[in-house]
Structures are given as structure tokens and as C-alpha cells.
Protein backbone atom coordinates (compact mmCIF):
# COMPACT_ATOMS: atom_id res chain seq x y z
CA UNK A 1 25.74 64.36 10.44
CA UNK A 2 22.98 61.54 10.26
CA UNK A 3 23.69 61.41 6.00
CA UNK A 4 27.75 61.03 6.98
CA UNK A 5 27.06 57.95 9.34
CA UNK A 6 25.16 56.54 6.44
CA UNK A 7 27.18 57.20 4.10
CA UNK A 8 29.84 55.56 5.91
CA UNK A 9 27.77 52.59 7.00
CA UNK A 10 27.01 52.35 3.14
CA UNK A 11 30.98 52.24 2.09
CA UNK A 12 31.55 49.36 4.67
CA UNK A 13 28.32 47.79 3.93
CA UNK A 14 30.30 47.09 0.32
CA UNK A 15 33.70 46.50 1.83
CA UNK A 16 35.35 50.24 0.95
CA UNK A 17 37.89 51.09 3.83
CA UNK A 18 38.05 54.69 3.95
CA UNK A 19 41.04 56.39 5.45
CA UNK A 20 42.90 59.88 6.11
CA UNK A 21 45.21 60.35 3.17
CA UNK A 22 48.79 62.12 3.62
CA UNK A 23 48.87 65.70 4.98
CA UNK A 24 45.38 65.14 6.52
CA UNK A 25 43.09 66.81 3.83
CA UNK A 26 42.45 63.85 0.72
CA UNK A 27 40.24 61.28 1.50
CA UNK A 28 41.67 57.89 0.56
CA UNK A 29 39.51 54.72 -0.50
CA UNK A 30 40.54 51.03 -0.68
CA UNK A 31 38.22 48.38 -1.98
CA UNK A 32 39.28 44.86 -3.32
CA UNK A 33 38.16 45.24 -6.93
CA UNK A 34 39.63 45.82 -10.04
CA UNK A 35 36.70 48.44 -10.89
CA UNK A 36 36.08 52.08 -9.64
CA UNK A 37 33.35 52.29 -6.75
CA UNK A 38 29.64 53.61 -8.10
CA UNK A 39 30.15 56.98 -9.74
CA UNK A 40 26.92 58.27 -7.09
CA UNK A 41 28.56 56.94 -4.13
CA UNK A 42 31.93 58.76 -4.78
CA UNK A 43 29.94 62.14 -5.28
CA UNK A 44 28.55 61.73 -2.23
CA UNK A 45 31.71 61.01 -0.63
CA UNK A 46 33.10 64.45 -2.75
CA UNK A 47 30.18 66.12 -1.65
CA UNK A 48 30.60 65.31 2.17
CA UNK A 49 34.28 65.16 2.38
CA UNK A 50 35.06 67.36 5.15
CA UNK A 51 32.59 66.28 7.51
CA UNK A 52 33.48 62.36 6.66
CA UNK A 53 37.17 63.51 7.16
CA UNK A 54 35.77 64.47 10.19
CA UNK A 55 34.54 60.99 11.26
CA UNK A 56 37.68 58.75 10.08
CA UNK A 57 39.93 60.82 12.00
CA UNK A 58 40.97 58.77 14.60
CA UNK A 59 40.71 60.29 18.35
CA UNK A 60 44.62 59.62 18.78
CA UNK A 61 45.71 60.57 15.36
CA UNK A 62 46.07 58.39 12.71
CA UNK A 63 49.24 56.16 10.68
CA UNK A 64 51.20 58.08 8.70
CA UNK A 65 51.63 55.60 6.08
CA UNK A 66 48.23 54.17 5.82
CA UNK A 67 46.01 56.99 6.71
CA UNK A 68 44.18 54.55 9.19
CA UNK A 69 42.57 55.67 12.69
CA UNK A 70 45.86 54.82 15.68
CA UNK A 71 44.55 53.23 18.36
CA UNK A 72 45.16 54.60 21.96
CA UNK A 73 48.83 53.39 22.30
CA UNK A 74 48.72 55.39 18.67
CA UNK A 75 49.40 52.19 17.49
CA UNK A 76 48.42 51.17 13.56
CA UNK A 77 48.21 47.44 13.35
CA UNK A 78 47.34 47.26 9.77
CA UNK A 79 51.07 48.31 9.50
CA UNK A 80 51.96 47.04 12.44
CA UNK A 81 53.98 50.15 13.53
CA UNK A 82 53.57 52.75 16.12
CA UNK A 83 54.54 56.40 16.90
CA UNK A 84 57.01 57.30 19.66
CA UNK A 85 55.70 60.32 21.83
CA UNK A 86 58.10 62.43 20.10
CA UNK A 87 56.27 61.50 17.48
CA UNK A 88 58.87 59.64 14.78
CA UNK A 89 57.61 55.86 13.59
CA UNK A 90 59.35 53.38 16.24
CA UNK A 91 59.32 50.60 13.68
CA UNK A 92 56.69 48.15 15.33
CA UNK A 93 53.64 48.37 16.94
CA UNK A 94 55.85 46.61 19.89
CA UNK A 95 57.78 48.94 20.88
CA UNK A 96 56.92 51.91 22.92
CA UNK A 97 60.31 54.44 21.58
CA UNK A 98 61.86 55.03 18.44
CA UNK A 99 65.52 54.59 18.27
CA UNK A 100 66.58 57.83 19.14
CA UNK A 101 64.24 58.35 22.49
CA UNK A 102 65.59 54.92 23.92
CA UNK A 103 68.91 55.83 23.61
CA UNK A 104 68.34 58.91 25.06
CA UNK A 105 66.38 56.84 27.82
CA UNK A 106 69.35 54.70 28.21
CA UNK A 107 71.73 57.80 28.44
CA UNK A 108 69.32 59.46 31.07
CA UNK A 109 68.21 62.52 28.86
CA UNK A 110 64.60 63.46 29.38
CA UNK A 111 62.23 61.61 26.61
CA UNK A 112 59.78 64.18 24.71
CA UNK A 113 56.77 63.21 25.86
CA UNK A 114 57.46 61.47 28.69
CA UNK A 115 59.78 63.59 30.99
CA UNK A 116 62.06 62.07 33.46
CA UNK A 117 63.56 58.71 32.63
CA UNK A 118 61.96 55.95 34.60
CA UNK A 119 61.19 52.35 34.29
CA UNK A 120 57.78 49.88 35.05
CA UNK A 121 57.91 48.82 38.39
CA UNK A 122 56.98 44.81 37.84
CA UNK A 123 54.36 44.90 40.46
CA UNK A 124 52.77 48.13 40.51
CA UNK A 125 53.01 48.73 36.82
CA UNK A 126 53.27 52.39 37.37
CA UNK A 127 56.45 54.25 36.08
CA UNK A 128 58.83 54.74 38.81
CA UNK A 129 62.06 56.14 38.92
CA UNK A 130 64.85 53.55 39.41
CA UNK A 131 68.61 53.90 39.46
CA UNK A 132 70.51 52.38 35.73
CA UNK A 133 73.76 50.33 36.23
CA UNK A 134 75.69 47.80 35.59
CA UNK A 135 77.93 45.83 38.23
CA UNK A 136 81.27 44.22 37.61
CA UNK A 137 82.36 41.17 39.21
């Protein structure tokens, strides 16, 4: 595991960012030059991929468009989007609920993910279940 940390050190040592590509199995590279990275360097990433697969994995999954580690609000701020506990894009790493799961909060329907419908209490800032309504005057 001591070669993979190295390895990886090395590729950010010369500006490669290496990320998960789609369906969780390619490794994807980015670097900001025109020319391929050294030929030994990308056999050694070949040669290792699983176990540096392994380390770019991020611990709360990772963006579905970029491949990047999400952070622990599984948010990916290289595309500035985020995923809603049901697990669909919400649009912005912003907001908390994709369309669908806030109106299904509004409506009262349980959220996946999150249960009950509930909002922050201001001063605790723990969720707490709170009555939804509107009065007429």
C-alpha cells in the first residue's frame, strides 16, 4: 500500500488529478497539458489500478459526473452539485433535496433517507418536527 501512496503523491507532485471514472471501475486522469503523462507512470498506475481505485474512492461516495471524492454532505464542489439522500443530483451543492424529495417534503410524504418530515429548529439546529401551514387573513 506504501508504493500506492507514492504513486499518488507522485501524480499530484506533477499536477495529475486522478478520479473514479463512471460505473466505478476506470480510473480517470486530468492534467493541464496538451501531451500524454510519462508512458512509466501510467503503467504503474495500470499496474496498481485497483488498489489506487481503492484510495480515490471517497469515504461518502463520489460525483457522478466528475468521478471526484463527495465530501461529507456528499457534496462535489468542483461541480458544484450535490446528491439528495435518495440519491438523484439536487442541482447545487446548496441545496440539501432534489426536486422531487422537497415536494414530497412539502406534501408531508416521508423523504428516502430521511424519514419523517421535519424542519431545523433555528436555535437548537436539530431536526424537529413542526406543524406546515399557511394562515389566511
Amino acid at each position: 500500500m506504501t508504493a500506492v501512496v507514492e504513486l499518488l503523491a507522485r501524480c499530484r507532485a506533477m499536477g495529475i488529478e486522478l478520479a473514479v471514472g463512471a460505473g466505478g471501475a476506470a480510473l480517470v486522469w486530468e492534467w493541464g497539458r496538451d501531451a500524454d503523462p510519462p508512458a512509466d507512470l501510467l503503467a504503474d498506475l495500470s499496474a496498481n489500478k485497483s488498489a489506487v481505485l481503492a484510495l480515490v474512492r471517497g469515504p461518502h461516495g463520489n460525483c457522478h459526473q466528475c468521478g471526484r471524492a463527495l465530501d461529507d454532505r456528499r457534496r462535489c464542489w468542483r461541480c458544484c452539485d450535490r446528491l439528495c439522500p435518495c440519491g438523484r443530483p439536487t442541482g447545487s451543492a446548496f441545496i440539501e433535496l432534489c426536486i422531487a424529495c422537497g415536494l414530497a417534503l412539502d406534501a408531508g410524504a416521508a423523504v428516502p433517507g430521511r424519514g419523517v418530515p421535519t424542519t431545523r429548529a433555528a436555535s437548537a439546529g436539530a431536526w424537529t418536527a413542526q406543524p406546515v401551514g399557511l394562515t389566511g387573513g
